[in-house]
Protein backbone atom coordinates (compact mmCIF):
# COMPACT_ATOMS: atom_id res chain seq x y z
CA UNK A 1 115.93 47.78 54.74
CA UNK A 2 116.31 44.89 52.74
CA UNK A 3 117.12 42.04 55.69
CA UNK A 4 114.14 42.49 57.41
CA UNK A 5 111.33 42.74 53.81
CA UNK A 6 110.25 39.64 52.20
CA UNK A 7 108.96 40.50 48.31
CA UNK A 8 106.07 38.26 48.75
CA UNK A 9 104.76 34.53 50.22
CA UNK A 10 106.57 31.49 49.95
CA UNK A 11 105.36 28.21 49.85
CA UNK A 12 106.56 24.61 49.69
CA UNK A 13 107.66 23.83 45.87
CA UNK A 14 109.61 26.70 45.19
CA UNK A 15 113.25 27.47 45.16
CA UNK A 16 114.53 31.30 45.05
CA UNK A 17 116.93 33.44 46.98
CA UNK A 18 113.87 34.41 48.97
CA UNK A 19 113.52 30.98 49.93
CA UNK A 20 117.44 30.88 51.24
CA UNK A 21 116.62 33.94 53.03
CA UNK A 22 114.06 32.37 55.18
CA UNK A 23 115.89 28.95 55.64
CA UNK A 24 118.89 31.50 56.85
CA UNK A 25 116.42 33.20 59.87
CA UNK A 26 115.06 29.48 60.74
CA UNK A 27 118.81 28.34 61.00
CA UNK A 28 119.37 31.28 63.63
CA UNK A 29 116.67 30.45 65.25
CA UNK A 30 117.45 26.87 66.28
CA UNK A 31 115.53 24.94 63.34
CA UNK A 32 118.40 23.86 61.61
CA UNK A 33 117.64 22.91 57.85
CA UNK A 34 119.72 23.11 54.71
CA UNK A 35 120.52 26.37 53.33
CA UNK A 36 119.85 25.60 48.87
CA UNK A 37 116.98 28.27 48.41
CA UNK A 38 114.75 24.99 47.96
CA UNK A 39 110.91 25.20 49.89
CA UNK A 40 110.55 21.61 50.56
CA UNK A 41 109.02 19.53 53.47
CA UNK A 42 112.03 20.17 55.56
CA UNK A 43 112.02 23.99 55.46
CA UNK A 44 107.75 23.66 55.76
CA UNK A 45 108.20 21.74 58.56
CA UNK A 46 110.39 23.64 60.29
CA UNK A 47 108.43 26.60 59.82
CA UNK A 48 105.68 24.98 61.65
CA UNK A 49 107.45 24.73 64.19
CA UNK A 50 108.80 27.94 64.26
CA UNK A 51 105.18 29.27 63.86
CA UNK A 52 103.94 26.93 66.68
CA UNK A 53 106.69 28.96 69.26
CA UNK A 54 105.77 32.15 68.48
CA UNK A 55 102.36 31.73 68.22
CA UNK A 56 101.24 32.62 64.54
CA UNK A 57 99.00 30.53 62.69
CA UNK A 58 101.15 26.94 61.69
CA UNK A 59 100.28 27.25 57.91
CA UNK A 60 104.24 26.47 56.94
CA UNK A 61 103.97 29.09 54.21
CA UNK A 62 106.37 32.26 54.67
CA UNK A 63 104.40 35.12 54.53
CA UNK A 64 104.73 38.53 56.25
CA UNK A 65 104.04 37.85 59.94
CA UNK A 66 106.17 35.19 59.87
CA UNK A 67 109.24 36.85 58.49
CA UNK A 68 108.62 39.77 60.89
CA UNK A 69 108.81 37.44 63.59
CA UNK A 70 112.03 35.56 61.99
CA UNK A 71 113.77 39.06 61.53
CA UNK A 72 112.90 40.86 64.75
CA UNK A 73 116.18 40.53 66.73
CA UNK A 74 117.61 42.46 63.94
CA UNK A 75 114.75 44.71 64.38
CA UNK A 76 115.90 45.14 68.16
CA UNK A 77 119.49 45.88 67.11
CA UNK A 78 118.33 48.37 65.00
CA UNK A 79 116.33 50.54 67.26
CA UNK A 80 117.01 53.90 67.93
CA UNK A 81 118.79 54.52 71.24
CA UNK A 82 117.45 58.02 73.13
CA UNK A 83 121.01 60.06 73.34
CA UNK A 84 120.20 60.64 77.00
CA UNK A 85 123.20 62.77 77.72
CA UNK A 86 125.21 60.51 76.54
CA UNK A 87 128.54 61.43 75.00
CA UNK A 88 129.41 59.84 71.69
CA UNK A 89 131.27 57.02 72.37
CA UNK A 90 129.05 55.88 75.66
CA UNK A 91 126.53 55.71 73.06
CA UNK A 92 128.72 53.65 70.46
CA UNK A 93 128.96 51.34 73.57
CA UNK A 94 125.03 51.44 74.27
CA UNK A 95 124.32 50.08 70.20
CA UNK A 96 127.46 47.93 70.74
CA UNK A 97 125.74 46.09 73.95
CA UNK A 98 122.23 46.44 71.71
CA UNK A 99 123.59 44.37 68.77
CA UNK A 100 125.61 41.81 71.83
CA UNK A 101 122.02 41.07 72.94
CA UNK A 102 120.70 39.72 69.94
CA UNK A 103 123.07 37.27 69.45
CA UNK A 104 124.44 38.11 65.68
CA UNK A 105 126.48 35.39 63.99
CA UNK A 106 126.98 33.78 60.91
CA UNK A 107 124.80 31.12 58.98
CA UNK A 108 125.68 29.33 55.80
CA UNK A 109 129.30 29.26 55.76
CA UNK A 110 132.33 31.70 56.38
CA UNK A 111 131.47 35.33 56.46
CA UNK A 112 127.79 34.39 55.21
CA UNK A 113 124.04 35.81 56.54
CA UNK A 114 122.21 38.18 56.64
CA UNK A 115 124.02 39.58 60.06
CA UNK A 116 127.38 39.88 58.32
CA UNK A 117 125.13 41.45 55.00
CA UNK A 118 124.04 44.15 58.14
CA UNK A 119 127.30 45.15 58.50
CA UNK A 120 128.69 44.92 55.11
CA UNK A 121 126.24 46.71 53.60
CA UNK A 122 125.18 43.53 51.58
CA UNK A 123 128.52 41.79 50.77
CA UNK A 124 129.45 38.58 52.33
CA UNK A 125 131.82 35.93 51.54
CA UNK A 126 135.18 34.28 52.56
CA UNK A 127 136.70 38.03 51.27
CA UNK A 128 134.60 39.93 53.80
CA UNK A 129 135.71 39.66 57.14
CA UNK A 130 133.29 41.63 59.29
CA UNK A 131 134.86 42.66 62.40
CA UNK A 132 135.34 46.40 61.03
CA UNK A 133 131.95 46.43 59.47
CA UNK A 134 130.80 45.69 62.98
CA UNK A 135 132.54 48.05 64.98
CA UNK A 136 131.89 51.32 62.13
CA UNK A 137 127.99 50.34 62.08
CA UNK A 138 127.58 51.07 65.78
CA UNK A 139 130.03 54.03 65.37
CA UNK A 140 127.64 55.30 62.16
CA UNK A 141 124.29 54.45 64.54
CA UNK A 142 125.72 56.50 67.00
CA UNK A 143 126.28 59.36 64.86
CA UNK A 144 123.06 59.34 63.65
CA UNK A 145 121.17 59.37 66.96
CA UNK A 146 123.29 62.56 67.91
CA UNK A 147 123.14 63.78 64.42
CA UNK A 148 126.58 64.74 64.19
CA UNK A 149 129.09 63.54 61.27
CA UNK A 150 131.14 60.39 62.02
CA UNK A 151 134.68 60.55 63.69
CA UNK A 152 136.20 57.96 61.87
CA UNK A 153 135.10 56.35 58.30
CA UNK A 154 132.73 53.78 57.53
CA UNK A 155 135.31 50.99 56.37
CA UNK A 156 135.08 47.85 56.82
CA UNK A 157 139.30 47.61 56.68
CA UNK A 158 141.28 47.54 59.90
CA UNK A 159 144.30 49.19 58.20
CA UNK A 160 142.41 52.08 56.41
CA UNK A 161 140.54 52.39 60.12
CA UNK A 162 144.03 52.95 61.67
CA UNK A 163 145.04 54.84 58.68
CA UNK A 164 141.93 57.41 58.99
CA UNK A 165 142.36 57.59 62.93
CA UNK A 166 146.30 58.75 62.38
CA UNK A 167 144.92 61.78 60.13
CA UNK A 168 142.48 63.16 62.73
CA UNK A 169 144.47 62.30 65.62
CA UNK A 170 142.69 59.69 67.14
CA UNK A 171 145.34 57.33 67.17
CA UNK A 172 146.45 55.92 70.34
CA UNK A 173 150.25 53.47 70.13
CA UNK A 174 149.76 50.62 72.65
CA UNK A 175 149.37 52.55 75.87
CA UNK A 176 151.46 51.13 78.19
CA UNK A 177 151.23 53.37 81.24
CA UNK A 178 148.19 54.47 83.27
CA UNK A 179 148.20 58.18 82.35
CA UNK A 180 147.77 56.85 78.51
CA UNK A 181 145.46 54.28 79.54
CA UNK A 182 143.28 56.79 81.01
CA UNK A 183 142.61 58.59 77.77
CA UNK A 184 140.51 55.10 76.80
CA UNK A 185 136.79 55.43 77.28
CA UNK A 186 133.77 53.34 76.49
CA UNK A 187 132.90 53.26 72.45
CA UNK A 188 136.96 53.93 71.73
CA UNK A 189 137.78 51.24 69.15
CA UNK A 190 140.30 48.47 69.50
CA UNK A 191 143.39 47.88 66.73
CA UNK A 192 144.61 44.47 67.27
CA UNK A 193 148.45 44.73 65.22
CA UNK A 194 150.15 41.94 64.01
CA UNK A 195 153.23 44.37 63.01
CA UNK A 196 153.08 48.23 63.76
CA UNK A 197 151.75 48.67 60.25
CA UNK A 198 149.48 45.77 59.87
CA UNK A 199 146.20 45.69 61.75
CA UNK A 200 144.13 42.28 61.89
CA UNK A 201 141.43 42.57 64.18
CA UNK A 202 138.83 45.89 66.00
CA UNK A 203 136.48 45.79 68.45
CA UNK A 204 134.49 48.52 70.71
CA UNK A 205 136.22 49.17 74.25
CA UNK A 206 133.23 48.74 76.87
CA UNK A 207 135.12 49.72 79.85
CA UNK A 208 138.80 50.25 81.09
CA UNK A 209 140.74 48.90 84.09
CA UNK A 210 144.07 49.14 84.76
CA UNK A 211 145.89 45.77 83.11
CA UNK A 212 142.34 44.87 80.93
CA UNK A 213 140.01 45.76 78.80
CA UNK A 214 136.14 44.64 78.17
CA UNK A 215 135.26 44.78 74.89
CA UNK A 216 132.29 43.76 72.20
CA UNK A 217 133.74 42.45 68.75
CA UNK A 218 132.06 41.55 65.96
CA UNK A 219 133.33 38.53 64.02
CA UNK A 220 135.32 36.74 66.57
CA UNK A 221 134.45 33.54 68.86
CA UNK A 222 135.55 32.39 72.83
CA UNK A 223 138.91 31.74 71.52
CA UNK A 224 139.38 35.56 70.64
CA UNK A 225 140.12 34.45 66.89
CA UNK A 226 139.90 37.78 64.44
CA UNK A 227 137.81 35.08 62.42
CA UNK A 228 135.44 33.56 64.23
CA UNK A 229 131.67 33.50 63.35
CA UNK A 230 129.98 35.92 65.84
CA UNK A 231 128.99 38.78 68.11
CA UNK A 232 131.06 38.47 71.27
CA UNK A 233 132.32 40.17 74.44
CA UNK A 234 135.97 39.64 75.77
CA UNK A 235 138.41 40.80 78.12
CA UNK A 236 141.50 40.93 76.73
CA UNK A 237 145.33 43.01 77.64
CA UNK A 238 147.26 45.29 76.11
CA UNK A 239 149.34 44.09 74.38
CA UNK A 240 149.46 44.47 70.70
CA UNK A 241 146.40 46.54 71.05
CA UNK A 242 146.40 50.31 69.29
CA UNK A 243 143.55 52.24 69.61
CA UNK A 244 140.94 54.70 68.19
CA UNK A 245 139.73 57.44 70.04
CA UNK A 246 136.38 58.55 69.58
């Protein structure tokens, strides 16, 4: 996968996207440095340090061990879950809790790092809101591990995700009583709606109780905003809330 290989060593003195790429890990990683695909003594000196934490030699060069070190939380998101009798969307929940743990967010500006190019398959940008890309990667990771085809589309559209769940019959209209709340289960997908044809936020349901629901979302913040800048969990109501049954 592209996010976690480095083409070669870089050293102070150069500038290429490689070099961006490394200054992007560093930044997620507490050594905050600017972001221009420029090696110089800031970005050396910050690798240093990084090196000096996780114990590889401090040569301030970017070479292999390093960047495996840099990318490894994305390496822990990525692992293959064992099924273990799990039905499909427990195990949308399991890779949903996976990804929570490593802490994904954005780096470089709105919609930007190599998280958000994760779950855009490569795209990034103001255009590319990511909380759909989130929620269909740990749908399409489930799928995988059980090796069966995936109940909803990889989209990375809220509307087209409602759209696709109406033609299997997976929609669920704000649920208002218990009986229809009790069809919910963990790895079921949230559809925030703005207007009953207008969807602006998803999320993966974690578990159900009777007036709330606890949820991971990708691209969202403590304020619940459908643009925030990270991986979060949240309890939130009903209300407004449609839903995809997986």
């Amino acid at each position: 996968m592209k996010e976690l290989e480095l083409d070669r060593t870089y050293r102070r003195g150069e500038k290429a996207p490689g070099v961006r790429r490394i200054q992007e890990w560093l930044c997620l990683h507490g050594f905050n440095v600017v972001m221009d695909g420029d090696f110089g003594p800031a970005t050396e000196h910050a690798l240093k340090q990084y090196q000096a934490r996780a114990g590889l030699p401090q040569t301030g060069a970017a070479d292999a061990a390093t960047f495996e070190e840099l990318t490894a939380p994305m390496k822990a998101a990525l692992a293959r879950i064992k099924p273990e009798g799990r039905a499909f969307g427990g195990l949308v929940a399991a890779y949903a809790r996976q990804h929570l743990q490593q802490h994904p967010r954005e780096t470089g500006g709105q919609n930007q790092g190599p998280w958000v190019r994760l779950y855009m398959d490569g795209n990034e940008g103001k255009d590319w809101a990511w909380c759909a890309g989130f929620a269909t990667y740990c749908v399409q990771q489930a799928a995988a591990s059980l090796k069966l085809p995936m109940p909803v589309r990889r989209t990375f559209s809220c509307d087209l995700l409602a759209r696709f769940a109406r033609e299997t019959g997976r929609f669920l209209s704000e649920p208002a009583t218990r009986t229809e709340r009790k069809r919910l289960m963990p790895g079921s997908l949230l559809l925030k709606h703005q207007t009953p044809t207008d969807w602006v936020h998803t999320g993966i349901v974690i578990a159900v109780e009777d007036e709330v629901i606890h949820t991971i979302e990708g691209n969202t913040n403590d304020e619940g905003s459908r643009e925030g800048h990270e991986v979060c969990a949240r309890i939130r109501g009903f209300q407004n809330m449609d839903f995809v049954l997986l």
